[in-house]
N, C-alpha and C. Protein backbone atom coordinates (compact mmCIF):
# COMPACT_ATOMS: atom_id res chain seq x y z
N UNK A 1 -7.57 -10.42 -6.11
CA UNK A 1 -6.28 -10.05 -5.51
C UNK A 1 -5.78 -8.75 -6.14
N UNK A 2 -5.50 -7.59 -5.22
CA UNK A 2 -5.01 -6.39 -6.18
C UNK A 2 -3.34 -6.36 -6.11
N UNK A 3 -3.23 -5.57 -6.70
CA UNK A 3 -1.67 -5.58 -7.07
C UNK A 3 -0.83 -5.28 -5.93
N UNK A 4 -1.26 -4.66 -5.00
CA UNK A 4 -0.33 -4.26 -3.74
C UNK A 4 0.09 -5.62 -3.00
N UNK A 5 -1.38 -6.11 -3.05
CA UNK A 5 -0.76 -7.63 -2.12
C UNK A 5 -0.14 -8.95 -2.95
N UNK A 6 -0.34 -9.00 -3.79
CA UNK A 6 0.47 -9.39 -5.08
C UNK A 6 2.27 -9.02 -5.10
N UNK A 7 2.27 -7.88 -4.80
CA UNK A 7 3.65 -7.13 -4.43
C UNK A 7 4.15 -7.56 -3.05
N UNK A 8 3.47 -7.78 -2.22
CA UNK A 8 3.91 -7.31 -0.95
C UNK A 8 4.24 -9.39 -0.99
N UNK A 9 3.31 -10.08 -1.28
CA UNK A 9 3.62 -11.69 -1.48
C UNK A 9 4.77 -11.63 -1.97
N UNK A 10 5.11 -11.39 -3.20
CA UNK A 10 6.58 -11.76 -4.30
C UNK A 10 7.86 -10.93 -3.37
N UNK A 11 7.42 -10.11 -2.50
CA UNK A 11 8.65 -9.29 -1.86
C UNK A 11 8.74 -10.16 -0.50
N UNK A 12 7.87 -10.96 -0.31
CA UNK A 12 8.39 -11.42 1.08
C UNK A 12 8.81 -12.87 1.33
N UNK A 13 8.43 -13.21 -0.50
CA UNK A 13 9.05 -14.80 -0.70
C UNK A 13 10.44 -14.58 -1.01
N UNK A 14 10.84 -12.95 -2.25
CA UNK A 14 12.16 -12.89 -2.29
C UNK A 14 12.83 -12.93 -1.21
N UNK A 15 12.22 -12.53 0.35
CA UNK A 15 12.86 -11.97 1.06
C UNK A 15 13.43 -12.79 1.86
N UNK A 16 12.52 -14.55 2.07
CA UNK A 16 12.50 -15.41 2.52
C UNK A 16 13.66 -16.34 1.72
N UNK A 17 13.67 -16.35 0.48
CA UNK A 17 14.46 -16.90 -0.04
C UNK A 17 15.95 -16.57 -0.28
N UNK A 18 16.02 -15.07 0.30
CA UNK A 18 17.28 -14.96 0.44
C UNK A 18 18.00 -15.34 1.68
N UNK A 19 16.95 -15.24 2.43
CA UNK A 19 17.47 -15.77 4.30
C UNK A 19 18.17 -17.09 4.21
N UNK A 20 16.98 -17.97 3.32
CA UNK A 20 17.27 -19.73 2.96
C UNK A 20 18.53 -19.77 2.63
N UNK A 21 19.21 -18.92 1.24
CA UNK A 21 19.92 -18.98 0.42
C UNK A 21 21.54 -18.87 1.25
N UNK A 22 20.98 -17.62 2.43
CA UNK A 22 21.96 -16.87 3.11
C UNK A 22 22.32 -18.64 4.11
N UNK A 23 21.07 -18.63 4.90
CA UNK A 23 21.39 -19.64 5.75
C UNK A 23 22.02 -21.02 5.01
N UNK A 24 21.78 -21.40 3.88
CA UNK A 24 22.46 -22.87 3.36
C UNK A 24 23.64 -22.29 2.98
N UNK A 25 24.10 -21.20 2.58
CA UNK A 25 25.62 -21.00 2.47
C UNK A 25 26.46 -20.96 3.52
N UNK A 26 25.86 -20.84 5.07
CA UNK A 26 26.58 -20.18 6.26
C UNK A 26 26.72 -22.02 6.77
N UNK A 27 25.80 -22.98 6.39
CA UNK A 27 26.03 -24.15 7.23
C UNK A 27 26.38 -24.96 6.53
N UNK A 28 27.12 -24.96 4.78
CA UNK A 28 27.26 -25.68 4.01
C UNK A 28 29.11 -25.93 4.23
C-alpha cells in the first residue's frame, strides 16, 4: 500500500465521519 492511497483512505473516512457526525446532530 503506498502512501497516497493510505492518504486518500484516512481523508475519506474523515470525510465520512463528519457527514455521520453532521447527520446525528441534525436528527438528534
Amino acid at each position: 500500500m503506498t502512501y497516497t492511497v493510505l492518504m486518500r483512505r484516512i481523508r475519506l473516512l474523515h470525510s465520512f465521519s463528519v457527514v455521520f457526525l453532521y447527520w446525528f446532530y441534525v436528527f438528534s
